[in-house]
PDB file of N, CA and C in Angstrom:
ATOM      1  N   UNK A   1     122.702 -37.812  77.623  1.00  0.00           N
ATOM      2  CA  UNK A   1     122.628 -38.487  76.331  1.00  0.00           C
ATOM      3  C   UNK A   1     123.856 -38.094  75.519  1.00  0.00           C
ATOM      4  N   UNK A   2     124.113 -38.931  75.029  1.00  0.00           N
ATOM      5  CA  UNK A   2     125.802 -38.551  74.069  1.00  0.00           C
ATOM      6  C   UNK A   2     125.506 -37.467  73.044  1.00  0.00           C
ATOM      7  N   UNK A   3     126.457 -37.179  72.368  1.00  0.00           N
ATOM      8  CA  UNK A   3     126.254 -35.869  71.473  1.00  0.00           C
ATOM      9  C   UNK A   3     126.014 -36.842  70.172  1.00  0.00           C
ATOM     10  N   UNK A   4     125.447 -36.253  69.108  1.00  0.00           N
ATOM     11  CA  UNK A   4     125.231 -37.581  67.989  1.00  0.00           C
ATOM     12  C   UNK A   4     123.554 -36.796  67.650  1.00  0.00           C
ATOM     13  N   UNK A   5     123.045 -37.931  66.407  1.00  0.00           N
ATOM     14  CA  UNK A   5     121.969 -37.846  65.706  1.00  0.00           C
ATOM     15  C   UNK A   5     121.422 -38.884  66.197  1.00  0.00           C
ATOM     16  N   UNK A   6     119.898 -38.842  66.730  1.00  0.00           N
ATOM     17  CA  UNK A   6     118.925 -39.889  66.618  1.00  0.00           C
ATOM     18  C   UNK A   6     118.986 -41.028  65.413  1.00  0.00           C
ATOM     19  N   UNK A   7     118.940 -41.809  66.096  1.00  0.00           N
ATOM     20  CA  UNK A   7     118.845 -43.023  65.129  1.00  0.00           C
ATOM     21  C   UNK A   7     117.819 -43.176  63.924  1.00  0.00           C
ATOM     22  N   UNK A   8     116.963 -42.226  64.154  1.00  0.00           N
ATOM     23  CA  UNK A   8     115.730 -41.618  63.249  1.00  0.00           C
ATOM     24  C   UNK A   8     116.262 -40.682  62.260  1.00  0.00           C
ATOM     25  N   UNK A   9     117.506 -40.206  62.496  1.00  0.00           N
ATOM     26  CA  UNK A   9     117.495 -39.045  61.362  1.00  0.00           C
ATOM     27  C   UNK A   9     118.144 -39.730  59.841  1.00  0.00           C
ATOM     28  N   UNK A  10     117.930 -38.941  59.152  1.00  0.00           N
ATOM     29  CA  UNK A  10     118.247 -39.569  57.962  1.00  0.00           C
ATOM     30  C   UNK A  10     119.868 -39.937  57.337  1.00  0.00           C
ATOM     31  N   UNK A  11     120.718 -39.275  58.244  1.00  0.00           N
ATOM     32  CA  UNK A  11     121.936 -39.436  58.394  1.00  0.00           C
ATOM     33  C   UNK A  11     122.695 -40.752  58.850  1.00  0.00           C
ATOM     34  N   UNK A  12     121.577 -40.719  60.168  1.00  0.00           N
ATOM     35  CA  UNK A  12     121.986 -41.602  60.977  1.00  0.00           C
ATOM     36  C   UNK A  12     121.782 -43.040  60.145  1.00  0.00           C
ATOM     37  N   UNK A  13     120.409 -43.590  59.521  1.00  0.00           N
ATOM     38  CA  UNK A  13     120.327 -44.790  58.370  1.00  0.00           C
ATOM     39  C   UNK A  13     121.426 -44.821  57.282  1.00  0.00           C
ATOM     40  N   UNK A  14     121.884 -44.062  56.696  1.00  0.00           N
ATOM     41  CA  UNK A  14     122.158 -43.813  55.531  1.00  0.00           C
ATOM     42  C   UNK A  14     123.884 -44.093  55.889  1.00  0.00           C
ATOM     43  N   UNK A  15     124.447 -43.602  56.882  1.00  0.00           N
ATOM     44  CA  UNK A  15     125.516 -43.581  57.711  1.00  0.00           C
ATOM     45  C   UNK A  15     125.567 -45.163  58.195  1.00  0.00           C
ATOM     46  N   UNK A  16     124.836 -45.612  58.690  1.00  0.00           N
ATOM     47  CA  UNK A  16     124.849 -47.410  58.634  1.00  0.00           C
ATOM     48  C   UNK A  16     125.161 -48.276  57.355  1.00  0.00           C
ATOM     49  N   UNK A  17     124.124 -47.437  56.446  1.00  0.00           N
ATOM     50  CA  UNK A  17     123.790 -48.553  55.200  1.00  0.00           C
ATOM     51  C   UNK A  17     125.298 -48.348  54.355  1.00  0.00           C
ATOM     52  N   UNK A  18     125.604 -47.522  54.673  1.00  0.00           N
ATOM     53  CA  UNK A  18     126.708 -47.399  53.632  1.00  0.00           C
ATOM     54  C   UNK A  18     127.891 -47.648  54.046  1.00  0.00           C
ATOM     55  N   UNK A  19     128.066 -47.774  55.159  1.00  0.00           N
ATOM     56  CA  UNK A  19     129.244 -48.428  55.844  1.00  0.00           C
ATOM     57  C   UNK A  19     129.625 -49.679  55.383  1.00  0.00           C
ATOM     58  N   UNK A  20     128.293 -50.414  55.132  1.00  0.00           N
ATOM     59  CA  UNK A  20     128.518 -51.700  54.817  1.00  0.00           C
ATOM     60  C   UNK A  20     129.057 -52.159  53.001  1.00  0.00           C
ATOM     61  N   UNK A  21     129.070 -50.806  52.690  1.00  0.00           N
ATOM     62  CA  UNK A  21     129.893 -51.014  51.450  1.00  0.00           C
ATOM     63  C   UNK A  21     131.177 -49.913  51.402  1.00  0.00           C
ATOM     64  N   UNK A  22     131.272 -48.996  52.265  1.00  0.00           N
ATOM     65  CA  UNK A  22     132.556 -48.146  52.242  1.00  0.00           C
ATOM     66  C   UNK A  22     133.422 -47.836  53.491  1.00  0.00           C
ATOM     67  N   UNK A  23     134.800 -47.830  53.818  1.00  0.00           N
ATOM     68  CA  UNK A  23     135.191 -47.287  54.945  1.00  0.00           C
ATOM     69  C   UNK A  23     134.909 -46.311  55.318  1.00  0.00           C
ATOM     70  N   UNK A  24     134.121 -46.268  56.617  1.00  0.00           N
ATOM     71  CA  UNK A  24     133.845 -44.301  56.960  1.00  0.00           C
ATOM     72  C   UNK A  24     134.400 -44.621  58.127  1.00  0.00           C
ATOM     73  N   UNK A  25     135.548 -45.585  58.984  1.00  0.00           N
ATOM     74  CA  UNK A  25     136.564 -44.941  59.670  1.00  0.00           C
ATOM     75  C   UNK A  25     137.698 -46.097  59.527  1.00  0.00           C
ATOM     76  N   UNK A  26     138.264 -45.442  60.251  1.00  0.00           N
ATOM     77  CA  UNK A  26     139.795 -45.778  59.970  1.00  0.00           C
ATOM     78  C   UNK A  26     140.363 -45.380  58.884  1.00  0.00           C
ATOM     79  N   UNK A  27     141.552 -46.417  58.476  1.00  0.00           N
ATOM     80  CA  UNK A  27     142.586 -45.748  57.435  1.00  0.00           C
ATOM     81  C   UNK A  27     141.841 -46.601  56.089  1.00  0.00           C
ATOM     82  N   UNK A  28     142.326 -45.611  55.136  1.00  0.00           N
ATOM     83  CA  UNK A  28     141.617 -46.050  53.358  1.00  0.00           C
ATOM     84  C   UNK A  28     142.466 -46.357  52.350  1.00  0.00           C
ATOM     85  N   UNK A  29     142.304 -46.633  51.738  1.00  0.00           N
ATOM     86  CA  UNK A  29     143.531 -46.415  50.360  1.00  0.00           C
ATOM     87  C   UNK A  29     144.125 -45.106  50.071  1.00  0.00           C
ATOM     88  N   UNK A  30     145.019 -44.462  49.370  1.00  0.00           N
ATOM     89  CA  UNK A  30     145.089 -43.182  49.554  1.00  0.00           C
ATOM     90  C   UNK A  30     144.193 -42.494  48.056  1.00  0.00           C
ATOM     91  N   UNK A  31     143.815 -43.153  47.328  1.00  0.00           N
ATOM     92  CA  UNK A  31     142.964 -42.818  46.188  1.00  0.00           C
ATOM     93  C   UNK A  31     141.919 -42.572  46.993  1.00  0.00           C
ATOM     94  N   UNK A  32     141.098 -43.346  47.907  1.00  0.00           N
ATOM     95  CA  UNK A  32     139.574 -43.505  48.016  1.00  0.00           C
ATOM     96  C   UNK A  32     140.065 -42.347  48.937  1.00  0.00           C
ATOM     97  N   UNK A  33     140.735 -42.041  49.990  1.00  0.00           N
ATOM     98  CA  UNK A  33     140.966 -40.900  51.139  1.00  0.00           C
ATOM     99  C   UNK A  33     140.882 -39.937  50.421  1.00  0.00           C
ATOM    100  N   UNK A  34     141.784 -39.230  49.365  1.00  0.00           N
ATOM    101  CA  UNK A  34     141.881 -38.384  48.196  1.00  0.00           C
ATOM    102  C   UNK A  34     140.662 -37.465  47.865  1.00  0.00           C
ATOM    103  N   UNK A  35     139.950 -38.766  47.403  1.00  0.00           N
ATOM    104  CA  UNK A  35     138.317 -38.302  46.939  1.00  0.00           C
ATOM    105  C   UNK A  35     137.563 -38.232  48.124  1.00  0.00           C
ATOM    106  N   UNK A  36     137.415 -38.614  48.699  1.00  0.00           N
ATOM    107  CA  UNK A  36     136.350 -38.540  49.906  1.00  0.00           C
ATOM    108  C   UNK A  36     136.769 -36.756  50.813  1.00  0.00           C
ATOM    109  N   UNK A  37     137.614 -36.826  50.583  1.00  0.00           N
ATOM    110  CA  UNK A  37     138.438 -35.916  51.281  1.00  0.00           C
ATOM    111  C   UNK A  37     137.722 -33.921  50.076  1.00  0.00           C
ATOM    112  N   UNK A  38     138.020 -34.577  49.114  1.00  0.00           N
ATOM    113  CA  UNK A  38     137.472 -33.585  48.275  1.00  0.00           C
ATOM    114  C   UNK A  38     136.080 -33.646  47.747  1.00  0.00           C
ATOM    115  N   UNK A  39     135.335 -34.457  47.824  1.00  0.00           N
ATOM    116  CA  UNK A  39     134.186 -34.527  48.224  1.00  0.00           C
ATOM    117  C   UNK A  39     133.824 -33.616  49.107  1.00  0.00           C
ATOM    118  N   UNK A  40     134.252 -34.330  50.520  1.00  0.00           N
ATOM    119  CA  UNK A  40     133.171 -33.465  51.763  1.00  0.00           C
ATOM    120  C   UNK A  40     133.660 -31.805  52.029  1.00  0.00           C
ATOM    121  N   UNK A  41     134.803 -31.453  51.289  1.00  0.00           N
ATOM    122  CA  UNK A  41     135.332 -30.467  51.489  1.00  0.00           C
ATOM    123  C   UNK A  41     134.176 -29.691  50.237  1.00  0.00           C
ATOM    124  N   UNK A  42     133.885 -30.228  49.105  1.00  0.00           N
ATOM    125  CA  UNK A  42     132.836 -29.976  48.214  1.00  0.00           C
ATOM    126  C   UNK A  42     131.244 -29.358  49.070  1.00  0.00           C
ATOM    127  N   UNK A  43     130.862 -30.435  49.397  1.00  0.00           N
ATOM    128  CA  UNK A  43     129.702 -30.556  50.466  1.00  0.00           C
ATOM    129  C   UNK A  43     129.796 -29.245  51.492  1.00  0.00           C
ATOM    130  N   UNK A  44     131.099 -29.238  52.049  1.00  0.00           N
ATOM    131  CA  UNK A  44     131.098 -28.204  53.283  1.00  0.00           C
ATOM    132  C   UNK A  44     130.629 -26.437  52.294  1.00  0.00           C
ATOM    133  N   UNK A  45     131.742 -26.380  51.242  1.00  0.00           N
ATOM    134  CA  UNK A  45     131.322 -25.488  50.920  1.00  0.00           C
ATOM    135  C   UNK A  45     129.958 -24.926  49.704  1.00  0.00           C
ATOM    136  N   UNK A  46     129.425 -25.958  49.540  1.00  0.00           N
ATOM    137  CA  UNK A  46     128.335 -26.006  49.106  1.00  0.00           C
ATOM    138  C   UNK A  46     126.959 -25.076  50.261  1.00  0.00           C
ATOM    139  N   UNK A  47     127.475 -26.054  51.416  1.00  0.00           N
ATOM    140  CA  UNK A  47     126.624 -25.635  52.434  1.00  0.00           C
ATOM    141  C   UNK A  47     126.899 -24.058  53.175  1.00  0.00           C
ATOM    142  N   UNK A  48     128.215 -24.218  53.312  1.00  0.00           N
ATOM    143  CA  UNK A  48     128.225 -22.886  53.680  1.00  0.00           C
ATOM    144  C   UNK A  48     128.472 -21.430  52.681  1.00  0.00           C
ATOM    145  N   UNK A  49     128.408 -21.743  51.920  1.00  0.00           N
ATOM    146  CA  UNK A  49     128.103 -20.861  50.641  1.00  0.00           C
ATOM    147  C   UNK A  49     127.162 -20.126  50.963  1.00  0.00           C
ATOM    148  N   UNK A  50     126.106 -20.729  50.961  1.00  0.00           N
ATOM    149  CA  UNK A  50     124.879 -20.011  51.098  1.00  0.00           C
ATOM    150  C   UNK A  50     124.445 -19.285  52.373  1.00  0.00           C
ATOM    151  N   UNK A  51     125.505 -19.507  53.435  1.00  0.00           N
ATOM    152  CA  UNK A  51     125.365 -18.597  54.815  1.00  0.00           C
ATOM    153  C   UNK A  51     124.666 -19.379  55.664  1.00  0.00           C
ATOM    154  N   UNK A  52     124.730 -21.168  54.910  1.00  0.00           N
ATOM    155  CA  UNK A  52     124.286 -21.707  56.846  1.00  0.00           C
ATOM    156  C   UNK A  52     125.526 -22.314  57.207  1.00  0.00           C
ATOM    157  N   UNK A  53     125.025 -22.914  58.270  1.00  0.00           N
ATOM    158  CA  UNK A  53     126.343 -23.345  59.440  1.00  0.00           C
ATOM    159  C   UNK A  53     126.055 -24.878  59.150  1.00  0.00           C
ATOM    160  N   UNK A  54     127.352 -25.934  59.072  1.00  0.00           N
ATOM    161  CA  UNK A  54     127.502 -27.037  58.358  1.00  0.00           C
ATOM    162  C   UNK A  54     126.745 -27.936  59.631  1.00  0.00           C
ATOM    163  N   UNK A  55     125.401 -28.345  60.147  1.00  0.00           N
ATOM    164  CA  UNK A  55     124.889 -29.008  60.972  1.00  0.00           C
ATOM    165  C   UNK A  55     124.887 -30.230  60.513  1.00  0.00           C
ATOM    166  N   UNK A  56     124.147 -31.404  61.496  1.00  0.00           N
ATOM    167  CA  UNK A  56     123.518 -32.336  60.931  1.00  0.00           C
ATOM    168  C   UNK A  56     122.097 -31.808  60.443  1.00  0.00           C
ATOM    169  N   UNK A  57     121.070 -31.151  60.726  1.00  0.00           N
ATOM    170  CA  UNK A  57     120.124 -30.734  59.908  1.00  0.00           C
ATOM    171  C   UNK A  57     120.535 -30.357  58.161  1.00  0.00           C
ATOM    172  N   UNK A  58     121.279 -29.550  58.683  1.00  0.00           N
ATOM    173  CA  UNK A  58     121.706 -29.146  56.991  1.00  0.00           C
ATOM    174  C   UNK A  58     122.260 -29.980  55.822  1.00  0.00           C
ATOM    175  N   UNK A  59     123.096 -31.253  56.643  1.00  0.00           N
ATOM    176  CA  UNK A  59     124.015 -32.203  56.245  1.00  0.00           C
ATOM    177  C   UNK A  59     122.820 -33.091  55.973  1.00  0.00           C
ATOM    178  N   UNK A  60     121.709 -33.063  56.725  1.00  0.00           N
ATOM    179  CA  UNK A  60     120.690 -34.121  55.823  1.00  0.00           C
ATOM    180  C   UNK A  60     119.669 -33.422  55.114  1.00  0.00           C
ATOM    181  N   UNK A  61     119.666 -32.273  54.770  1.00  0.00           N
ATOM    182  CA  UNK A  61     118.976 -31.890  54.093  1.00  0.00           C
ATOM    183  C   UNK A  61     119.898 -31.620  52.785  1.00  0.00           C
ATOM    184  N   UNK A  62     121.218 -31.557  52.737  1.00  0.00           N
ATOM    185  CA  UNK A  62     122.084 -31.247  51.376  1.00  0.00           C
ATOM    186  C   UNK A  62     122.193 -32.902  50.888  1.00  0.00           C
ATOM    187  N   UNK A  63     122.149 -34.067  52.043  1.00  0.00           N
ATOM    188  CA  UNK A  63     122.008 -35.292  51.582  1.00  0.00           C
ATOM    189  C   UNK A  63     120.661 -35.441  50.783  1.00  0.00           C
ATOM    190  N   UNK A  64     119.404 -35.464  51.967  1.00  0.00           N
ATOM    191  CA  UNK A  64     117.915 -35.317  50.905  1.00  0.00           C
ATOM    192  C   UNK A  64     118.060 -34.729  49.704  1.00  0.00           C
ATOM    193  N   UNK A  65     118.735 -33.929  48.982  1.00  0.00           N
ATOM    194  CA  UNK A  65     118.667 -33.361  48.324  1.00  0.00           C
ATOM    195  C   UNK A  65     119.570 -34.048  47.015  1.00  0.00           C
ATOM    196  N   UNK A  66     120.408 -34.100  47.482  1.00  0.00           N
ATOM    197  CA  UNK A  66     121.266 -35.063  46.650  1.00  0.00           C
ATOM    198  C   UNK A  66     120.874 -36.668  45.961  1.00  0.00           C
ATOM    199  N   UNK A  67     120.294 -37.125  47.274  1.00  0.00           N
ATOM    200  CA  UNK A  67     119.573 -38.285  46.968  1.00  0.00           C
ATOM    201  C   UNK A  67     118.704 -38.294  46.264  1.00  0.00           C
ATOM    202  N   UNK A  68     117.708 -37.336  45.889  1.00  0.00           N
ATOM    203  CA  UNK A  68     116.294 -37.180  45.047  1.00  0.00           C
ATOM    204  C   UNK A  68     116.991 -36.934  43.824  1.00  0.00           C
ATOM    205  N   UNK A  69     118.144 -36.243  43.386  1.00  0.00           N
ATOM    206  CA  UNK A  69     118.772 -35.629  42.441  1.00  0.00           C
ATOM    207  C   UNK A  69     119.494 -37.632  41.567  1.00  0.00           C
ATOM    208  N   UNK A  70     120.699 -38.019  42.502  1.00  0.00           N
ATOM    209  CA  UNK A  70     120.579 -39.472  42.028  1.00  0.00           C
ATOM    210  C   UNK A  70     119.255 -40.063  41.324  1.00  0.00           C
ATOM    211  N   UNK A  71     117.829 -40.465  42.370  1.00  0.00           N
ATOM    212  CA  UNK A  71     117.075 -41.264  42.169  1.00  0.00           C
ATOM    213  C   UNK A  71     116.764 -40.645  40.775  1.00  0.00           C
ATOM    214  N   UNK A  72     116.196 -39.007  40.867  1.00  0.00           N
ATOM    215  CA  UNK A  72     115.710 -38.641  39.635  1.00  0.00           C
ATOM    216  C   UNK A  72     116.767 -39.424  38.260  1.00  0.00           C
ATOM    217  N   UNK A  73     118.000 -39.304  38.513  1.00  0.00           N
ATOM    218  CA  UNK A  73     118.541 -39.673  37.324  1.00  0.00           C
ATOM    219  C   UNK A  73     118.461 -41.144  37.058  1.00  0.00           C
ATOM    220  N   UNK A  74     118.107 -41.933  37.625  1.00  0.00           N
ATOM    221  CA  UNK A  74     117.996 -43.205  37.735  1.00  0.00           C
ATOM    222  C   UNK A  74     119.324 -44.029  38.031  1.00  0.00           C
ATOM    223  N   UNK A  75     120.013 -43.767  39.349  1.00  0.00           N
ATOM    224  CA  UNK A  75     120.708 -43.530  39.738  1.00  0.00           C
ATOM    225  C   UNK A  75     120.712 -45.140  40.849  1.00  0.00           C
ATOM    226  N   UNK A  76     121.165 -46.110  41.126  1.00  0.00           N
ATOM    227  CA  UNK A  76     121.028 -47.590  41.974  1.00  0.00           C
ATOM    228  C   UNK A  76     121.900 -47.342  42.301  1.00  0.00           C
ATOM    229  N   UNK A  77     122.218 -47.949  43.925  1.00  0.00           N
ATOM    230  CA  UNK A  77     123.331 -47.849  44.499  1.00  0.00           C
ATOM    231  C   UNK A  77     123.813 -49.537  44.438  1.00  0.00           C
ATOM    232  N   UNK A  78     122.661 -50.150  44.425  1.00  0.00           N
ATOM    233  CA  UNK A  78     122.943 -51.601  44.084  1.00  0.00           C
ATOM    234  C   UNK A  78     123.638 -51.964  42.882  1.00  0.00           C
ATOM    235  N   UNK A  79     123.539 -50.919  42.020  1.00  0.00           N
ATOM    236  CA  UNK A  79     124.756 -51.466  40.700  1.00  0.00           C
ATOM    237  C   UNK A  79     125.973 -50.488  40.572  1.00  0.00           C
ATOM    238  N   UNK A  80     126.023 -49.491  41.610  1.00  0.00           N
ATOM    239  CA  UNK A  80     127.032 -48.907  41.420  1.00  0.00           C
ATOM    240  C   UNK A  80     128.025 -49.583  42.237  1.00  0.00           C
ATOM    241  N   UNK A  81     129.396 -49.219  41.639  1.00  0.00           N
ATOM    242  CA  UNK A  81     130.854 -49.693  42.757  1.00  0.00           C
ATOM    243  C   UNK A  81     130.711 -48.346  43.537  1.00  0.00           C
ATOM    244  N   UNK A  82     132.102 -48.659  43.096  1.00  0.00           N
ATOM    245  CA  UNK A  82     132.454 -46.561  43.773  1.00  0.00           C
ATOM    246  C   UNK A  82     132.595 -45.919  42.752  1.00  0.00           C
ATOM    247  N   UNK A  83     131.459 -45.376  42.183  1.00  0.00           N
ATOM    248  CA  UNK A  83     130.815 -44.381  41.529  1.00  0.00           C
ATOM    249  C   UNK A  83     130.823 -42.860  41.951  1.00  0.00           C
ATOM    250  N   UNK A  84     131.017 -41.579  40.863  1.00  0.00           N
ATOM    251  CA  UNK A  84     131.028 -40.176  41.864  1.00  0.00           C
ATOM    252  C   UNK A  84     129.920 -40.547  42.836  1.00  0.00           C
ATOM    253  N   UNK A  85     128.890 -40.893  42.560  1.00  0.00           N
ATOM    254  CA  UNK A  85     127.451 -40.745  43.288  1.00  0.00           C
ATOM    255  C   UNK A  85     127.900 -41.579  44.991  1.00  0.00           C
ATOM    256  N   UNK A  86     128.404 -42.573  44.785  1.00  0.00           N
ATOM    257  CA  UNK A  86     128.374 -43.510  46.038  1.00  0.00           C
ATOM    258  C   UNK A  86     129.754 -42.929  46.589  1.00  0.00           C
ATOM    259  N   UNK A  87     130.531 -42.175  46.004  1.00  0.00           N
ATOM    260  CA  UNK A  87     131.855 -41.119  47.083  1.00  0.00           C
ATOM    261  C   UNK A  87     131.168 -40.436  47.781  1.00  0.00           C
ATOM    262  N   UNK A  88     130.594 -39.285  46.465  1.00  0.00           N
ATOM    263  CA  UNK A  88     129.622 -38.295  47.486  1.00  0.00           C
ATOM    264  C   UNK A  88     129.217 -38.940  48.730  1.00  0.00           C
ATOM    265  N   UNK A  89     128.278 -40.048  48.636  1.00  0.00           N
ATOM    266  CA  UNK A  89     127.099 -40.173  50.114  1.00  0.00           C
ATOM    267  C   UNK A  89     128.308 -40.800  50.643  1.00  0.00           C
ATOM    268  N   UNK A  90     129.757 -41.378  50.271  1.00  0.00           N
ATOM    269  CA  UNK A  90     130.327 -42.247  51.527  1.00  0.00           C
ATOM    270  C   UNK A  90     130.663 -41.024  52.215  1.00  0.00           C
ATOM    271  N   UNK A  91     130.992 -39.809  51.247  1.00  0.00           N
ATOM    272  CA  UNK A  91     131.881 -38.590  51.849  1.00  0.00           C
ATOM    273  C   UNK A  91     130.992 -37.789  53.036  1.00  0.00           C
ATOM    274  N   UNK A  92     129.878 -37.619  52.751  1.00  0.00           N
ATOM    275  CA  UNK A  92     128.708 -37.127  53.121  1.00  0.00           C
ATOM    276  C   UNK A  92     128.296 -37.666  54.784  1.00  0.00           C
ATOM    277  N   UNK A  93     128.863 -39.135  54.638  1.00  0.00           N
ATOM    278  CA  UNK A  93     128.372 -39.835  56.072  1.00  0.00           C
ATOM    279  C   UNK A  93     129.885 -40.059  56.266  1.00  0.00           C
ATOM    280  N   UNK A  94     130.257 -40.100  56.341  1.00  0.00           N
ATOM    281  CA  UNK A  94     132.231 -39.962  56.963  1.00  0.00           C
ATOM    282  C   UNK A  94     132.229 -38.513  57.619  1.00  0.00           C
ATOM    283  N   UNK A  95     131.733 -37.106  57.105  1.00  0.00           N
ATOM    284  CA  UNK A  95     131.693 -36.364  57.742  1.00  0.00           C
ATOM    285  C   UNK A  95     130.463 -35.457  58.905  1.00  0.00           C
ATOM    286  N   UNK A  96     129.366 -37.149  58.722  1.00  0.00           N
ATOM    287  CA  UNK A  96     128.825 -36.803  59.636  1.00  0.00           C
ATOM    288  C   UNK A  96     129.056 -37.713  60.582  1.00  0.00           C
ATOM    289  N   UNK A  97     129.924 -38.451  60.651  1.00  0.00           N
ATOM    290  CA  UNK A  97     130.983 -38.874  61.519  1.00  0.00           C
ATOM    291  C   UNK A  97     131.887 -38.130  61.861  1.00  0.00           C
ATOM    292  N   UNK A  98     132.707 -37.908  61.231  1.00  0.00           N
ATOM    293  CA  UNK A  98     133.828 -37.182  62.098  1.00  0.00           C
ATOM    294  C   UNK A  98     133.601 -35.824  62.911  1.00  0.00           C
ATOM    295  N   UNK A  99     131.840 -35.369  61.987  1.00  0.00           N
ATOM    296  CA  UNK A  99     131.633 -33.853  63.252  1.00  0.00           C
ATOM    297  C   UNK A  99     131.153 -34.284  64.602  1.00  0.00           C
ATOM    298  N   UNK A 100     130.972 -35.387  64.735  1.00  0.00           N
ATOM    299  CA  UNK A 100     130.014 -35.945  65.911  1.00  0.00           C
ATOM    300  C   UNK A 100     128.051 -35.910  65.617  1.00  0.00           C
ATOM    301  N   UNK A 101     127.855 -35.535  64.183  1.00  0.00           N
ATOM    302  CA  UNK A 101     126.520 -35.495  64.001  1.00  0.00           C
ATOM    303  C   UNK A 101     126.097 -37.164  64.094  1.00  0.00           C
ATOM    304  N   UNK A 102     126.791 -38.308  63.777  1.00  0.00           N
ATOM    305  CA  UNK A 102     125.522 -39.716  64.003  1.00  0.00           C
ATOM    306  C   UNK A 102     127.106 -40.730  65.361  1.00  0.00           C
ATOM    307  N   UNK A 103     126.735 -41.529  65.747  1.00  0.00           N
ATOM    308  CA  UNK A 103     127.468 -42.204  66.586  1.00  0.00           C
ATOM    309  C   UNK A 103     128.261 -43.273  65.427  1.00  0.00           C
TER     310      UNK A 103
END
């Protein structure tokens, strides 16, 4: 079986859905690369701050977490452009792409 996340994990949806409104491969603008770039570098050390190791478990649980934090604020991805909120999750699933955590 290839290396990657089940199509079940929460990465793996979220990593689809958002593709369809952001580049998570190939080449970007160099603004949107910029931020995305400092974003997930955000994310990484967020996660490993606390002494875990940057997984896809962890990467969807710092996503779950993030996401409840949006919704709480009343937070739509349907009316946002590229909003901090919609970098974060593009940044978030770009680098669970590029670790090999979703296909």
């Amino acid at each position: 079986m290839p290396r990657g996340t089940s199509v079940r994990h929460p990465l793996a949806g979220l990593t689809r859905d958002f593709h369809k409104i952001g580049p998570l491969e190939g080449p970007v603008e160099p603004w949107m690369s910029a931020e995305l770039d400092q974003h997930a570098a955000q994310v990484c050390e967020g996660i490993v701050s606390g002494g875990a190791e940057l997984t896809a478990d962890t990467l969807g649980t710092y996503l779950h977490g993030f996401l409840d934090g949006c919704l709480e604020r009343g937070w739509d991805s349907e009316d946002a452009d590229y909003d901090w909120e919609t970098l974060r999750i593009l940044a978030i699933c770009r680098l669970a792409k590029d670790r090999g955590f979703v296909r």
